[in-house]
PDB file of N, CA and C in Angstrom:
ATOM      1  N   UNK A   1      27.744 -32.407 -20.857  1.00  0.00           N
ATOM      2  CA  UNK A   1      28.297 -31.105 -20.555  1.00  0.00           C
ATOM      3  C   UNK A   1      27.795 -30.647 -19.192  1.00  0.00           C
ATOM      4  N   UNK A   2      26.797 -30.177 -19.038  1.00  0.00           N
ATOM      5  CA  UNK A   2      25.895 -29.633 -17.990  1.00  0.00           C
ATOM      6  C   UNK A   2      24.748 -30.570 -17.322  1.00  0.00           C
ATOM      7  N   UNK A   3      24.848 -31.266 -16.229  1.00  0.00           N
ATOM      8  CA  UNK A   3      23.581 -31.762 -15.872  1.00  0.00           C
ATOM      9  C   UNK A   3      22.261 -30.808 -15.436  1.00  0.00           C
ATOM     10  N   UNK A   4      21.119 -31.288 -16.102  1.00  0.00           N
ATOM     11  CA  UNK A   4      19.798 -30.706 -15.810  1.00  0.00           C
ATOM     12  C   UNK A   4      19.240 -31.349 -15.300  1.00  0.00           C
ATOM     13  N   UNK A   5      18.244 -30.782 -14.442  1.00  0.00           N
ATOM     14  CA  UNK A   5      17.363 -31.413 -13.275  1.00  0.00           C
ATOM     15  C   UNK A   5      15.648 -30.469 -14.175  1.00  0.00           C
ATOM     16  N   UNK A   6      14.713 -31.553 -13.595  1.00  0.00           N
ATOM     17  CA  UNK A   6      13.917 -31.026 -14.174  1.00  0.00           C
ATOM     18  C   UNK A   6      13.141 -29.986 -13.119  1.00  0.00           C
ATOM     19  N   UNK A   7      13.564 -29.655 -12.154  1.00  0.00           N
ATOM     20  CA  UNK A   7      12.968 -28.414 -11.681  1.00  0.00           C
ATOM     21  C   UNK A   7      13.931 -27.172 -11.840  1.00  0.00           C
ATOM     22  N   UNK A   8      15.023 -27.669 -11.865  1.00  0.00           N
ATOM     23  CA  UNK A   8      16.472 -25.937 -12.219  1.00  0.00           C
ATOM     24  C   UNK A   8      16.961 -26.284 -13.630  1.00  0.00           C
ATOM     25  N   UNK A   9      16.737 -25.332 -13.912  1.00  0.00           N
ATOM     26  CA  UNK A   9      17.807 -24.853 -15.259  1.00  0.00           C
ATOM     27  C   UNK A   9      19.169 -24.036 -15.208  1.00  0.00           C
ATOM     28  N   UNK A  10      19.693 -24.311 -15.546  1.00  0.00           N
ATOM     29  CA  UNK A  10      20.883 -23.438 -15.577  1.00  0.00           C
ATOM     30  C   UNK A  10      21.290 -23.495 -17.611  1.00  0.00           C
ATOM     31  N   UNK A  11      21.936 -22.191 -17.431  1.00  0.00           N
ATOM     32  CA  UNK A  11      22.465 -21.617 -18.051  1.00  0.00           C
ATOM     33  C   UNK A  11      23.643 -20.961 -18.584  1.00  0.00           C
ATOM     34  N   UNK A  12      24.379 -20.494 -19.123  1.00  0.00           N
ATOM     35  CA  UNK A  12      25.809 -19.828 -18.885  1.00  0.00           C
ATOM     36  C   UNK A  12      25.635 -18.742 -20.512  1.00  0.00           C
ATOM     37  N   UNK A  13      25.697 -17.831 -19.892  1.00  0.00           N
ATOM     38  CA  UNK A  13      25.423 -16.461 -20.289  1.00  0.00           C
ATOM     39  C   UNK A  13      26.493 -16.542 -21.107  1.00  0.00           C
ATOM     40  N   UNK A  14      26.464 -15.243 -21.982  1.00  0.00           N
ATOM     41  CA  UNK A  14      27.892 -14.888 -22.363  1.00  0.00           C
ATOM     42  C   UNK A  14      29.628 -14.793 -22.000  1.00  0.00           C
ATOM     43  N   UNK A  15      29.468 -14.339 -20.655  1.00  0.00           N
ATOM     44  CA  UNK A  15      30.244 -13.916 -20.394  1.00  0.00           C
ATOM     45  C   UNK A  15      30.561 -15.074 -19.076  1.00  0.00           C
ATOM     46  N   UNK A  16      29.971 -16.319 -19.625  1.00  0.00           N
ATOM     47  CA  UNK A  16      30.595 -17.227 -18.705  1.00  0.00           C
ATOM     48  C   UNK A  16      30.019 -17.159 -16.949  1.00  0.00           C
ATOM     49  N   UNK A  17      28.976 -16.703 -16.784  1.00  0.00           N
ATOM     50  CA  UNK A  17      27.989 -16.862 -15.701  1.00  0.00           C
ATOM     51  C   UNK A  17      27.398 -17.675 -15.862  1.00  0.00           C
ATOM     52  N   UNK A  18      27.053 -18.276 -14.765  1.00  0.00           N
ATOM     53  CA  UNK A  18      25.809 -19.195 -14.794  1.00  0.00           C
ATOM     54  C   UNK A  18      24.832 -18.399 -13.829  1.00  0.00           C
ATOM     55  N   UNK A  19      23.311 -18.542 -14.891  1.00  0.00           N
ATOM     56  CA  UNK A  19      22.245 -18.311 -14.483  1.00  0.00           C
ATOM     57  C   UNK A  19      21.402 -18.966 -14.141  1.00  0.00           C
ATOM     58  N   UNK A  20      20.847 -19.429 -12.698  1.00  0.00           N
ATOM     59  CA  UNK A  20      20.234 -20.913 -12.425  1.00  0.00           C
ATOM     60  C   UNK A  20      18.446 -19.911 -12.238  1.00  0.00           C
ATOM     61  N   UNK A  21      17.792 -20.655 -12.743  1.00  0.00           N
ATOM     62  CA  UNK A  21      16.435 -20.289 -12.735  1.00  0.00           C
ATOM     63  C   UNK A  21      15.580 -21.302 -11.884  1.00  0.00           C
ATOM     64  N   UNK A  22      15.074 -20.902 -10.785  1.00  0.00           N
ATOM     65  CA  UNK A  22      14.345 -22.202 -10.184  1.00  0.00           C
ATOM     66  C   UNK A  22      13.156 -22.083  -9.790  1.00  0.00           C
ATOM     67  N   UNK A  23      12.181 -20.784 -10.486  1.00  0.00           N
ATOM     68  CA  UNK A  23      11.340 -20.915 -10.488  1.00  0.00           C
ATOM     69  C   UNK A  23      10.990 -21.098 -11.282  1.00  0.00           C
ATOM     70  N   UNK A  24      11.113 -21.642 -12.726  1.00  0.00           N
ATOM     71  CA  UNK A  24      10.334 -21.803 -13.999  1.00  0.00           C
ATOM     72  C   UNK A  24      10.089 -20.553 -14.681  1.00  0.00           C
ATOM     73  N   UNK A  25      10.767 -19.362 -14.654  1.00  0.00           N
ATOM     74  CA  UNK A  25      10.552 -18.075 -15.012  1.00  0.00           C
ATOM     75  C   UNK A  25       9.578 -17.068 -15.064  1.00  0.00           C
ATOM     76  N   UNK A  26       9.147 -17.727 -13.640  1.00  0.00           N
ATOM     77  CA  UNK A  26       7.886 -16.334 -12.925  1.00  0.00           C
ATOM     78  C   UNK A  26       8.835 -15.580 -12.155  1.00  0.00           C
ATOM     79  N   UNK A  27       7.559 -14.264 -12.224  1.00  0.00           N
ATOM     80  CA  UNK A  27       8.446 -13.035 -11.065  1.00  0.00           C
ATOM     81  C   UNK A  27       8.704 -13.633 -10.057  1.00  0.00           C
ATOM     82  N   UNK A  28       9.352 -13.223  -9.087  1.00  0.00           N
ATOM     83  CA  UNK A  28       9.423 -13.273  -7.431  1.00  0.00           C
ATOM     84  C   UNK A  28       8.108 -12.733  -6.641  1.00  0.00           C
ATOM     85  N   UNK A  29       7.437 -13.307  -5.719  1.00  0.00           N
ATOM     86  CA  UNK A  29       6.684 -12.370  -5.061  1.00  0.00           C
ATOM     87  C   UNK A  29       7.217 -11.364  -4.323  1.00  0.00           C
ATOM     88  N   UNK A  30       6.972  -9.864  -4.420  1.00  0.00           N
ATOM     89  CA  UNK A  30       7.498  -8.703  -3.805  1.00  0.00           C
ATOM     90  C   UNK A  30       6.807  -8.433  -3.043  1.00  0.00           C
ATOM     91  N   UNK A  31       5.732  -8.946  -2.604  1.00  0.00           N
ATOM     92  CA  UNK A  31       4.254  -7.602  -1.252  1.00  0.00           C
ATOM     93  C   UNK A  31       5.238  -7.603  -0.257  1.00  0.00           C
ATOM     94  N   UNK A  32       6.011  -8.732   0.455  1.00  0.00           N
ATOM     95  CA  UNK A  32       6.548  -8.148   1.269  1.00  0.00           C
ATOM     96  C   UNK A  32       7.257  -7.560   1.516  1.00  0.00           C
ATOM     97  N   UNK A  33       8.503  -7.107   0.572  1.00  0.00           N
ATOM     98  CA  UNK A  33       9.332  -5.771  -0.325  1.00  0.00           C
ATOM     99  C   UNK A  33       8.572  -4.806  -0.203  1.00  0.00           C
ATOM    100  N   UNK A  34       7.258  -4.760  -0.502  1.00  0.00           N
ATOM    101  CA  UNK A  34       7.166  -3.249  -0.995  1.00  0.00           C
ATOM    102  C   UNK A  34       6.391  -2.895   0.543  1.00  0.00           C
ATOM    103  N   UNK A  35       6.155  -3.506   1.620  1.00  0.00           N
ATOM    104  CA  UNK A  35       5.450  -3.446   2.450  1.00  0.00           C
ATOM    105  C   UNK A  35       6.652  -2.917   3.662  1.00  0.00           C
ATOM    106  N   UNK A  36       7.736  -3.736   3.796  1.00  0.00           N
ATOM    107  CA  UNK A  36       8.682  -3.084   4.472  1.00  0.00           C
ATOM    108  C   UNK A  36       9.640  -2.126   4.333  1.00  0.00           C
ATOM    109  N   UNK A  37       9.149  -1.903   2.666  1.00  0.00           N
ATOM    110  CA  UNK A  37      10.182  -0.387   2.430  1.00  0.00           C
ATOM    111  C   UNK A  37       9.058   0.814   2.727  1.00  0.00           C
ATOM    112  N   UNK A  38       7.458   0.190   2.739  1.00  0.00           N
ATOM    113  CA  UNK A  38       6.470   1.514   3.203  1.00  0.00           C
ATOM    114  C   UNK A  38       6.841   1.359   4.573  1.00  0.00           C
ATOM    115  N   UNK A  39       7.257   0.462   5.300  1.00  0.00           N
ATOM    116  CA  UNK A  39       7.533   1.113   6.872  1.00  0.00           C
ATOM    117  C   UNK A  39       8.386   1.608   7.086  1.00  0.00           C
ATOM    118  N   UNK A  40       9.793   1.512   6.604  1.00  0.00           N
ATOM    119  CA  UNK A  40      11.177   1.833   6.471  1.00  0.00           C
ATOM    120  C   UNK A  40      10.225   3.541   6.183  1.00  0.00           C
ATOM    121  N   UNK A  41       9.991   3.955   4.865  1.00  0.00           N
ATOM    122  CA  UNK A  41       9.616   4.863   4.583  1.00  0.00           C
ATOM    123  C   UNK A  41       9.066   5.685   5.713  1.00  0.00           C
ATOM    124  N   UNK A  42       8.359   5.111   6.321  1.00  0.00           N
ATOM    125  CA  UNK A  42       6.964   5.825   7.389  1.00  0.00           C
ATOM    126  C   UNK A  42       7.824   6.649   8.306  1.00  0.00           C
ATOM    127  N   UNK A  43       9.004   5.451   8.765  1.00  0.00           N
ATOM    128  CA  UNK A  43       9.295   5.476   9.878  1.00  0.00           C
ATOM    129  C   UNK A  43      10.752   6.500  10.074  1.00  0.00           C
ATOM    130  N   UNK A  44      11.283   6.799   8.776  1.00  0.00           N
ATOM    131  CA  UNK A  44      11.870   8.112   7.982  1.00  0.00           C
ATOM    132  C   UNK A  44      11.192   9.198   8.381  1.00  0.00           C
ATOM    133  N   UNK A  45       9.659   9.460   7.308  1.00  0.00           N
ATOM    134  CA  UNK A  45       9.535  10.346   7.535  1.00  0.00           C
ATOM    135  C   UNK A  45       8.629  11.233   8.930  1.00  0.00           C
ATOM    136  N   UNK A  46       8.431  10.147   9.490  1.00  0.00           N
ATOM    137  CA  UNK A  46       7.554  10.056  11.018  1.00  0.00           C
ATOM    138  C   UNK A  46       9.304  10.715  11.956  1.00  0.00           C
ATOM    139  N   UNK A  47      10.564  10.787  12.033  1.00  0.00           N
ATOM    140  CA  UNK A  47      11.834  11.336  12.268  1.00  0.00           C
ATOM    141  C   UNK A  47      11.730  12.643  11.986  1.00  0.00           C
ATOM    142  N   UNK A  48      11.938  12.590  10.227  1.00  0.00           N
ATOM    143  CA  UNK A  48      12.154  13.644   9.855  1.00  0.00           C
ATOM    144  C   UNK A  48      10.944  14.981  10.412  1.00  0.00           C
ATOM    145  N   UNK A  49       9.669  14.604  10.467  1.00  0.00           N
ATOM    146  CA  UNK A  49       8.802  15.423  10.690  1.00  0.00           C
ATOM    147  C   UNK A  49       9.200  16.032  12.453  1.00  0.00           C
ATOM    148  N   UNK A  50       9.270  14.904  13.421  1.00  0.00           N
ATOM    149  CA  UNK A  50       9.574  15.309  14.512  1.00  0.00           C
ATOM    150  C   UNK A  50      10.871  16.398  15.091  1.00  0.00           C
ATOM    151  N   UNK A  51      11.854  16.288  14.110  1.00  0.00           N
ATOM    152  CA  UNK A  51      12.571  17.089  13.945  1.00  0.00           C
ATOM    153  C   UNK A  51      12.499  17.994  13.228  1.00  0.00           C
ATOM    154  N   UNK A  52      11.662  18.301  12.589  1.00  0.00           N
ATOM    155  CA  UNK A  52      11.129  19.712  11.931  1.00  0.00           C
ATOM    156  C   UNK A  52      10.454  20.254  12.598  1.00  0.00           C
ATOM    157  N   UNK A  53       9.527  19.327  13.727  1.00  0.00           N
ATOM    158  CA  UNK A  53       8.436  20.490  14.488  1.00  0.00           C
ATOM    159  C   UNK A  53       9.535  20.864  15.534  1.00  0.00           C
ATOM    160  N   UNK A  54      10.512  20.090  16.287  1.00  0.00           N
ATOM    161  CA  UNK A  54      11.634  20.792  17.202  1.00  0.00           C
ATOM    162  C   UNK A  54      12.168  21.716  16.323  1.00  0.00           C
ATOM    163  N   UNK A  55      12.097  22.109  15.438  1.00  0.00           N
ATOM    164  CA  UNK A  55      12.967  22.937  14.767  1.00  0.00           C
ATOM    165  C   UNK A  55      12.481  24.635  14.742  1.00  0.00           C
ATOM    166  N   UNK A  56      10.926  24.300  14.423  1.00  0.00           N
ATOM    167  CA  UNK A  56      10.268  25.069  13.814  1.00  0.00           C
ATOM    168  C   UNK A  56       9.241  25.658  15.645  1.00  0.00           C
ATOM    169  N   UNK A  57       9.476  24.772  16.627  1.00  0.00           N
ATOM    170  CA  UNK A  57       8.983  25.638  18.120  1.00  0.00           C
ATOM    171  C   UNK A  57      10.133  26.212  19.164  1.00  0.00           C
ATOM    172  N   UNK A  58      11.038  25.835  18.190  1.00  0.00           N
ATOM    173  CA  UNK A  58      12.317  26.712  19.479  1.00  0.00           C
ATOM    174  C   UNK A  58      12.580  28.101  18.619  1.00  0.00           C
TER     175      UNK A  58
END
């Protein structure tokens, strides 16, 4: 039916997806996710602030 390899699995869901797993079903590492949404973040509100102090000296 399906060939398997012994490092991917695949799967087929209900609804006729296939779900290929290729890490052996560990998380993903995220640090660097959560590290560039704190700069994304910073760099928001490091804007937003600068335009509040123009706001708030005219």
């Amino acid at each position: 039916m399906l060939a398997q390899s012994h490092t991917m699995k695949m799967e087929i869901t209900a609804k006729g997806v296939f779900h290929v797993d290729k890490n052996g079903g560990q998380e993903p590492d995220l640090k660097g996710t959560f590290t560039s949404v704190m700069i994304v973040a910073g760099v928001i509100i490091a804007m937003w602030s600068s335009v509040f102090y123009l706001f708030v000296t005219r």
